[in-house]
PDB file of N, CA and C in Angstrom:
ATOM      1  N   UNK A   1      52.477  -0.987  13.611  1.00  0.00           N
ATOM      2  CA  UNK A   1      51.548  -2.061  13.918  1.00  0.00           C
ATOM      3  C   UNK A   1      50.215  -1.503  14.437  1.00  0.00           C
ATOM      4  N   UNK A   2      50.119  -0.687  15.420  1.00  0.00           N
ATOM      5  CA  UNK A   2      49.166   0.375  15.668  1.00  0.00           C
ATOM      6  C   UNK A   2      48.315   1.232  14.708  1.00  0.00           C
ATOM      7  N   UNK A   3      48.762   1.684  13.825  1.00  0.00           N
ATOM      8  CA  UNK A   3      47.976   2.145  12.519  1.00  0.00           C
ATOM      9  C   UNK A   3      47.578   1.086  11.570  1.00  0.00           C
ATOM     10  N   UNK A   4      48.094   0.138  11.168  1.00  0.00           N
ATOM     11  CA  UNK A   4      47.366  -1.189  10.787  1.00  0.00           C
ATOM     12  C   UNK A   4      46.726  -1.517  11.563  1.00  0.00           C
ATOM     13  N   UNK A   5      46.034  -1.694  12.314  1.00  0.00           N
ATOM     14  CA  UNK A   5      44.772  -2.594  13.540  1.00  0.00           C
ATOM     15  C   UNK A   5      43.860  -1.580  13.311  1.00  0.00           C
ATOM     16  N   UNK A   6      44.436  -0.218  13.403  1.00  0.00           N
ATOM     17  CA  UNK A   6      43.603   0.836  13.462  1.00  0.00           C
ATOM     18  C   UNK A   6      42.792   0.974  12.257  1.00  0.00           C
ATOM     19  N   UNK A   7      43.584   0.892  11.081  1.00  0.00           N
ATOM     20  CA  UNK A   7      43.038   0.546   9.829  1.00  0.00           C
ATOM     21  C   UNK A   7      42.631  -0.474   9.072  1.00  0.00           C
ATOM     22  N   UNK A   8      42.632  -1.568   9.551  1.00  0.00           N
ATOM     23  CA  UNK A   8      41.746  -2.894   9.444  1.00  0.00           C
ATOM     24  C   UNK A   8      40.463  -2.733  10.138  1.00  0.00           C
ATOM     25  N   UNK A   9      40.371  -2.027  11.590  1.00  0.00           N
ATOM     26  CA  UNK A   9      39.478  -1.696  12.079  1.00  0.00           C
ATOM     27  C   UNK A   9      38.334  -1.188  11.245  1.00  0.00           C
ATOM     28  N   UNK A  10      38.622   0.512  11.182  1.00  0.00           N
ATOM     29  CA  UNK A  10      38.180   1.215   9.870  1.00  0.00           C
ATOM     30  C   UNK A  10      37.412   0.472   8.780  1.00  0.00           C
ATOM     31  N   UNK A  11      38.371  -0.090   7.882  1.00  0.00           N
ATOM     32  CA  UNK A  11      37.957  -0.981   6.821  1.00  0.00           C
ATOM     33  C   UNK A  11      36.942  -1.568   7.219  1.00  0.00           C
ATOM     34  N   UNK A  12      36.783  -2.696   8.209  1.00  0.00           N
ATOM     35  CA  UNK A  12      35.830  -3.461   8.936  1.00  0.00           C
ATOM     36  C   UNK A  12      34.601  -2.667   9.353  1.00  0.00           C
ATOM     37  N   UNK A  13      34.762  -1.469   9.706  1.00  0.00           N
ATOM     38  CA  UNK A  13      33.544  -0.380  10.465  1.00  0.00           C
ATOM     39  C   UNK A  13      33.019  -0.464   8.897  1.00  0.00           C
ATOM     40  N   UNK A  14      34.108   0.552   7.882  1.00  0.00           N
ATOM     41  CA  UNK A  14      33.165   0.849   6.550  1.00  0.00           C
ATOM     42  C   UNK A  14      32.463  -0.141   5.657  1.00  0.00           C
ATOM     43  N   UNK A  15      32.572  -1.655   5.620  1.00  0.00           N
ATOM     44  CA  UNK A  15      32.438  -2.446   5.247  1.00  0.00           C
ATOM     45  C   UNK A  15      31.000  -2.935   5.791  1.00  0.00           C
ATOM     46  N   UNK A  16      30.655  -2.921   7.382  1.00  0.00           N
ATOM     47  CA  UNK A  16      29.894  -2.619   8.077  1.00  0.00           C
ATOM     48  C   UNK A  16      28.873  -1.670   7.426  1.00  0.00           C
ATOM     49  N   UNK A  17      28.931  -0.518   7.300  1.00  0.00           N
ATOM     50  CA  UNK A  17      27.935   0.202   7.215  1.00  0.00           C
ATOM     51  C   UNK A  17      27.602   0.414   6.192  1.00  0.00           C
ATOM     52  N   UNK A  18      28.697   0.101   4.820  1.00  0.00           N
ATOM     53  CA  UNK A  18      27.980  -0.259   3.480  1.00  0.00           C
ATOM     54  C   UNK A  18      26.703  -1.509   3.076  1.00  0.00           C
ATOM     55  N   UNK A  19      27.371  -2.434   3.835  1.00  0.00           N
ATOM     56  CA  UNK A  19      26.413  -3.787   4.264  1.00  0.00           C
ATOM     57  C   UNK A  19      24.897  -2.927   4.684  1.00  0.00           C
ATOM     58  N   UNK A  20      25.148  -2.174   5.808  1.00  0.00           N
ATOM     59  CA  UNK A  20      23.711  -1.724   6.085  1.00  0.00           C
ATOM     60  C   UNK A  20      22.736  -1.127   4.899  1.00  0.00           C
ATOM     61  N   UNK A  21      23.977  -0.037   4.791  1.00  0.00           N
ATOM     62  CA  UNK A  21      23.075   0.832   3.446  1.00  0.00           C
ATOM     63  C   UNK A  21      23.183   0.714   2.511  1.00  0.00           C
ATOM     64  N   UNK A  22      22.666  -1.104   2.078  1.00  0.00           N
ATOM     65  CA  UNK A  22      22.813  -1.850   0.982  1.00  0.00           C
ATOM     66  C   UNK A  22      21.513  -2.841   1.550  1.00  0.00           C
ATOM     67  N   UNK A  23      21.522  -3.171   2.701  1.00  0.00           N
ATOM     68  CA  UNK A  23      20.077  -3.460   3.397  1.00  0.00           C
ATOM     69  C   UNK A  23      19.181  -2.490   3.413  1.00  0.00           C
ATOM     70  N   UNK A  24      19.397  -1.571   4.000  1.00  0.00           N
ATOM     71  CA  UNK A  24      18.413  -0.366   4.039  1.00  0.00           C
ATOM     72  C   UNK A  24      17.674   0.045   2.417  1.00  0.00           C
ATOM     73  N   UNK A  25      18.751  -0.019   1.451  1.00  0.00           N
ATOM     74  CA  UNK A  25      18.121   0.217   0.192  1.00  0.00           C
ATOM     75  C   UNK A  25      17.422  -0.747  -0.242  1.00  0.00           C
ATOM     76  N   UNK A  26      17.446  -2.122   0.004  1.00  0.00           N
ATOM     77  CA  UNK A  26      16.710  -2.955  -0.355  1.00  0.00           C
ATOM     78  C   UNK A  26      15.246  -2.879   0.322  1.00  0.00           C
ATOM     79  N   UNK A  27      15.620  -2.919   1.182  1.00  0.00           N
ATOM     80  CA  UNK A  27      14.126  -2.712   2.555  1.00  0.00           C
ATOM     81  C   UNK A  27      13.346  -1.248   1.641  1.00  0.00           C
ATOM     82  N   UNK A  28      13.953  -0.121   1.736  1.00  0.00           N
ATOM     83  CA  UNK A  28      13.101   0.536   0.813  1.00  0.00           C
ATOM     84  C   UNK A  28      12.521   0.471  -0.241  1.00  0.00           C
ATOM     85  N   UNK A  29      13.137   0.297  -1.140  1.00  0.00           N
ATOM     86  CA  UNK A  29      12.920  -0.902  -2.570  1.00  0.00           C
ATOM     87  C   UNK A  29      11.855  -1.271  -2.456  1.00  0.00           C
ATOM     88  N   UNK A  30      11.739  -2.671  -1.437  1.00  0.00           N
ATOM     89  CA  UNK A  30      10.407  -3.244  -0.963  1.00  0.00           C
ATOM     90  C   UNK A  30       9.496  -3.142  -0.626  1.00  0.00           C
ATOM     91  N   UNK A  31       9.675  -1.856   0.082  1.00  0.00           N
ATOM     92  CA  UNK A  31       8.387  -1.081   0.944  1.00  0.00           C
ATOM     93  C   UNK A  31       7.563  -0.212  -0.294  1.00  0.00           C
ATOM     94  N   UNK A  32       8.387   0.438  -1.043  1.00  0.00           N
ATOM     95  CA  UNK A  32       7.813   1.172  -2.036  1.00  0.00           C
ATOM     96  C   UNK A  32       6.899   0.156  -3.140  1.00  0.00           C
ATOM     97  N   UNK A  33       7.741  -0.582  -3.900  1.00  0.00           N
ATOM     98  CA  UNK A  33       6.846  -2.149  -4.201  1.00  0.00           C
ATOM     99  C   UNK A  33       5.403  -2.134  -3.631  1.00  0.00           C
ATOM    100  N   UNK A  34       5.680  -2.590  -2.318  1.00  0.00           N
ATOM    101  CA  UNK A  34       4.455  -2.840  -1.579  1.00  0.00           C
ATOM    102  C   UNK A  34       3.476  -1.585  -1.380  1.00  0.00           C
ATOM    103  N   UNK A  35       3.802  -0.660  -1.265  1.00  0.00           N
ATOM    104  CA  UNK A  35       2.911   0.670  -1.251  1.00  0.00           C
ATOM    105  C   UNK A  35       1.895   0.924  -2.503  1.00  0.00           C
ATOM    106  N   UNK A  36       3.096   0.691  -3.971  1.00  0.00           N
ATOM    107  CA  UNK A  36       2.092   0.634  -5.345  1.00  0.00           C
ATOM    108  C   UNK A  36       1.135  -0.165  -5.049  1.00  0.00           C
ATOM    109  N   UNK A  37       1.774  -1.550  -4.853  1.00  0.00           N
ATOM    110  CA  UNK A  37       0.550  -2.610  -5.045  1.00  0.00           C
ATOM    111  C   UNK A  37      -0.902  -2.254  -4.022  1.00  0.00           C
ATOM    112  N   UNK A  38      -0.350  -1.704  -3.196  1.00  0.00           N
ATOM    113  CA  UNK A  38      -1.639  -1.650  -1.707  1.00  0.00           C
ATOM    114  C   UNK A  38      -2.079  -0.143  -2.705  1.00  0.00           C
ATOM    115  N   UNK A  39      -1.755   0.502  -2.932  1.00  0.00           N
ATOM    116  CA  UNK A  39      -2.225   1.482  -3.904  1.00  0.00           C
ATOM    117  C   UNK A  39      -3.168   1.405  -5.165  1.00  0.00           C
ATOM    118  N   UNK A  40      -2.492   0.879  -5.681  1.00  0.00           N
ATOM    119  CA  UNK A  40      -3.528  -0.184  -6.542  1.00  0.00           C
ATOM    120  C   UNK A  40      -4.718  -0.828  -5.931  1.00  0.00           C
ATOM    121  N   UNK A  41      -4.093  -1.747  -4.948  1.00  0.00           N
ATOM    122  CA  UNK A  41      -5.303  -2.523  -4.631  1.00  0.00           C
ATOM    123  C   UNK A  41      -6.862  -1.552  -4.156  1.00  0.00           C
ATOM    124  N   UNK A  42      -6.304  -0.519  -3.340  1.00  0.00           N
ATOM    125  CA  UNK A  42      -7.334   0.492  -2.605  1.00  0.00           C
ATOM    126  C   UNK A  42      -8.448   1.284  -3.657  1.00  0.00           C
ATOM    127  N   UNK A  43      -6.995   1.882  -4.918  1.00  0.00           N
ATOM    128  CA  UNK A  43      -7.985   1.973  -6.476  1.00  0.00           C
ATOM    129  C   UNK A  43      -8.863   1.181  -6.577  1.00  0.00           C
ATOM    130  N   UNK A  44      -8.334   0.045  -7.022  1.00  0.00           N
ATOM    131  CA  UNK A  44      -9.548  -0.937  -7.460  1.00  0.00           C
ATOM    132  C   UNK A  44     -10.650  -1.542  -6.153  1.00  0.00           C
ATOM    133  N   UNK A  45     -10.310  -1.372  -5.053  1.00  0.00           N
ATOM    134  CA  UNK A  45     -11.925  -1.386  -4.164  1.00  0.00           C
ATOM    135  C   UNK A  45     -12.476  -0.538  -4.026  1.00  0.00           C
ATOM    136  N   UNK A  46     -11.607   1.018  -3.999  1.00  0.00           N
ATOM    137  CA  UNK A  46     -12.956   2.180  -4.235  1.00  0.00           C
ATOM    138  C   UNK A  46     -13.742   2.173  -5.290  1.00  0.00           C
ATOM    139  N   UNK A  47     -13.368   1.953  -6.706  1.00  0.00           N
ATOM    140  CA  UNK A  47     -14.085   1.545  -7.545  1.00  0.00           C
ATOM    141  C   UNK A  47     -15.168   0.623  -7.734  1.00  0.00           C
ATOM    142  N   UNK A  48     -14.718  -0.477  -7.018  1.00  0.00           N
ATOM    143  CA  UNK A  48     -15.875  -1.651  -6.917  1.00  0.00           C
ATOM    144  C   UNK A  48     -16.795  -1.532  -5.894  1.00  0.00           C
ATOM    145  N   UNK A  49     -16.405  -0.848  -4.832  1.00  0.00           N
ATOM    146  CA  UNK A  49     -17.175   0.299  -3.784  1.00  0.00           C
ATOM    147  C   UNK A  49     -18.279   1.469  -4.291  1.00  0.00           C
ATOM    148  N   UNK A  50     -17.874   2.084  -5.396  1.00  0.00           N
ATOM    149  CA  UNK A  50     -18.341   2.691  -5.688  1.00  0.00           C
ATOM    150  C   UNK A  50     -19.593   2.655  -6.916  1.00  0.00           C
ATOM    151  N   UNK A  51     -19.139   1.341  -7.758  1.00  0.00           N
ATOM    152  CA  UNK A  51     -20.150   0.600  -8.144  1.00  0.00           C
ATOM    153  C   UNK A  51     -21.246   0.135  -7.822  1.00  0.00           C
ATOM    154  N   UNK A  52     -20.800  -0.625  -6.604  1.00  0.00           N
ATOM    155  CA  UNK A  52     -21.910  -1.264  -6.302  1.00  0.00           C
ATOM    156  C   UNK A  52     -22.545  -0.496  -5.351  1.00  0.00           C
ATOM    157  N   UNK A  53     -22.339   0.504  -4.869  1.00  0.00           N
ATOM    158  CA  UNK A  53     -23.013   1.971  -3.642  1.00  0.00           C
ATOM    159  C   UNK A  53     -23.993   1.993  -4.860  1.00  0.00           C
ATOM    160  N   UNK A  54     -24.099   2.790  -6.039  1.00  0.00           N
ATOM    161  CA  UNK A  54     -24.606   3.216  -6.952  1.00  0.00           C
ATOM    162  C   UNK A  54     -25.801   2.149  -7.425  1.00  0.00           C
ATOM    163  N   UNK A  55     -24.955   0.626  -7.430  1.00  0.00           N
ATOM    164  CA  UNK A  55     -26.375  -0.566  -7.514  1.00  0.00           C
ATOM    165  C   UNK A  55     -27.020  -0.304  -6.496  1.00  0.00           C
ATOM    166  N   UNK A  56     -26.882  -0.683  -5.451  1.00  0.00           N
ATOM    167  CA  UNK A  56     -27.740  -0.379  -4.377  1.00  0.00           C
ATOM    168  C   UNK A  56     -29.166   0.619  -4.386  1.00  0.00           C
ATOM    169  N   UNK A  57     -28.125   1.723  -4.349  1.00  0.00           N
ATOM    170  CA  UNK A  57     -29.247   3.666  -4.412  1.00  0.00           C
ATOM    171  C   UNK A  57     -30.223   2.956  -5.498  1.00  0.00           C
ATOM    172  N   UNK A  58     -29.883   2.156  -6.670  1.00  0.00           N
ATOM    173  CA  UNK A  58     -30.738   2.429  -7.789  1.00  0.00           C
ATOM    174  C   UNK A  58     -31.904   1.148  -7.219  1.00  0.00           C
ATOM    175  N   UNK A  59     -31.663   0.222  -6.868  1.00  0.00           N
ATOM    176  CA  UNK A  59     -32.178  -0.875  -6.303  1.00  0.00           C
ATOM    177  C   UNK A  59     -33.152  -0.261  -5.286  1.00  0.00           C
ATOM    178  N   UNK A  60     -32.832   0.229  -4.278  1.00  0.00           N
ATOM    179  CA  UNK A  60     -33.188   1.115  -3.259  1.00  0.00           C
ATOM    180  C   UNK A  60     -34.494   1.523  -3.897  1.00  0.00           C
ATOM    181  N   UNK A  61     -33.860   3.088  -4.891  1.00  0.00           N
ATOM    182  CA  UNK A  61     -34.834   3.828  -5.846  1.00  0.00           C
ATOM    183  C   UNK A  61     -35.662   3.060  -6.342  1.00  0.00           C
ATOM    184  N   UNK A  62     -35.755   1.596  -7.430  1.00  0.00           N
ATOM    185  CA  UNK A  62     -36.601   1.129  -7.421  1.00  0.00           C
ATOM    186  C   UNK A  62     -37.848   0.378  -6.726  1.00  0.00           C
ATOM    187  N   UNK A  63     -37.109   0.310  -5.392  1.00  0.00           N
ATOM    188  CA  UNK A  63     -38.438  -0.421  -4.338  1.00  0.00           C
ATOM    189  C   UNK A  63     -38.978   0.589  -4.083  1.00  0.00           C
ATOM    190  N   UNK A  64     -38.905   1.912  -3.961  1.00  0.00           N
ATOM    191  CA  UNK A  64     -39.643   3.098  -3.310  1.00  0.00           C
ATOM    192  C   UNK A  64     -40.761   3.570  -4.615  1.00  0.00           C
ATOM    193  N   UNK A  65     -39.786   3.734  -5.682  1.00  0.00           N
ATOM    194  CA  UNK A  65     -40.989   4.143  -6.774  1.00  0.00           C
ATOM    195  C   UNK A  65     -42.032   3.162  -6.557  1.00  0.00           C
ATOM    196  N   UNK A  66     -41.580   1.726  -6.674  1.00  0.00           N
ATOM    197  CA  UNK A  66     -42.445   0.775  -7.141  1.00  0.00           C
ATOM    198  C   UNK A  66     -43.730   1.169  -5.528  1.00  0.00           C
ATOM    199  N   UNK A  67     -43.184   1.197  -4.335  1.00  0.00           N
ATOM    200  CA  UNK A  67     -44.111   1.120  -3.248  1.00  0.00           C
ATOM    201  C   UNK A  67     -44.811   2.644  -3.485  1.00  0.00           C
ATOM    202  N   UNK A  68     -44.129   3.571  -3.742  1.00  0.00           N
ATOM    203  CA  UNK A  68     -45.293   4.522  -4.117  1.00  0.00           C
ATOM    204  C   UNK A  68     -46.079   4.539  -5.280  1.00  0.00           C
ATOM    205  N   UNK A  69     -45.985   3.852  -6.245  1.00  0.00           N
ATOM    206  CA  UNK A  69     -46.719   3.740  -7.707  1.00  0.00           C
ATOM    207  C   UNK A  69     -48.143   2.755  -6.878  1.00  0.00           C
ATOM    208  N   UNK A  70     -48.363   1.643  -6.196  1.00  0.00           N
ATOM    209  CA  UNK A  70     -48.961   0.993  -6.044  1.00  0.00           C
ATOM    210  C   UNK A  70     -49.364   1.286  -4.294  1.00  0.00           C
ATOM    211  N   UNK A  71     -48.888   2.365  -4.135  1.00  0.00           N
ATOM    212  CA  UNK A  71     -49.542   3.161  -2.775  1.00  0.00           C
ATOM    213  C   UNK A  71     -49.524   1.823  -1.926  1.00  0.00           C
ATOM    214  N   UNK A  72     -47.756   1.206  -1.733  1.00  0.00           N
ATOM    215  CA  UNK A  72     -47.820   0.270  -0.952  1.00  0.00           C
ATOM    216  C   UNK A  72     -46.528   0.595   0.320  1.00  0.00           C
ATOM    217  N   UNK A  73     -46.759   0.838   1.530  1.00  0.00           N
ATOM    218  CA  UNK A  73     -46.098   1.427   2.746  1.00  0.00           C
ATOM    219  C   UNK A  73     -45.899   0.027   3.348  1.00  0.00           C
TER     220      UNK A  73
END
């Protein structure tokens, strides 16, 4: 009777900690998911970051030519 309790126990512990690391794999799963996408997302704002830095400089560049062409400070 003692080794049955003991081993229902057991069973119950391993049952237990498969449950976890069956959560735990999911939770990772998810996190990784979420990492591409925020990965992605960061791609595509350095890019659009980096676009429009480049409008700017040229925008920039054009008010300066234009104020030095017409020697205007």
């Amino acid at each position: 009777m003692l080794l049955q309790t003991e081993l229902n126990r057991l069973v119950e512990e391993l049952h237990r900690a498969e449950e976890a690391q069956r959560n735990t794999e999911a939770a990772r799963h998810r996190l990784e998911v979420e990492l591409r996408d925020m990965a992605a997302r960061l791609e595509q704002a350095e890019h659009v970051a980096l676009r429009e830095g480049k409008r700017i400089v040229a925008k920039l560049q054009n008010r300066v030519n234009y104020s030095l062409l017409y020697n205007i400070y």
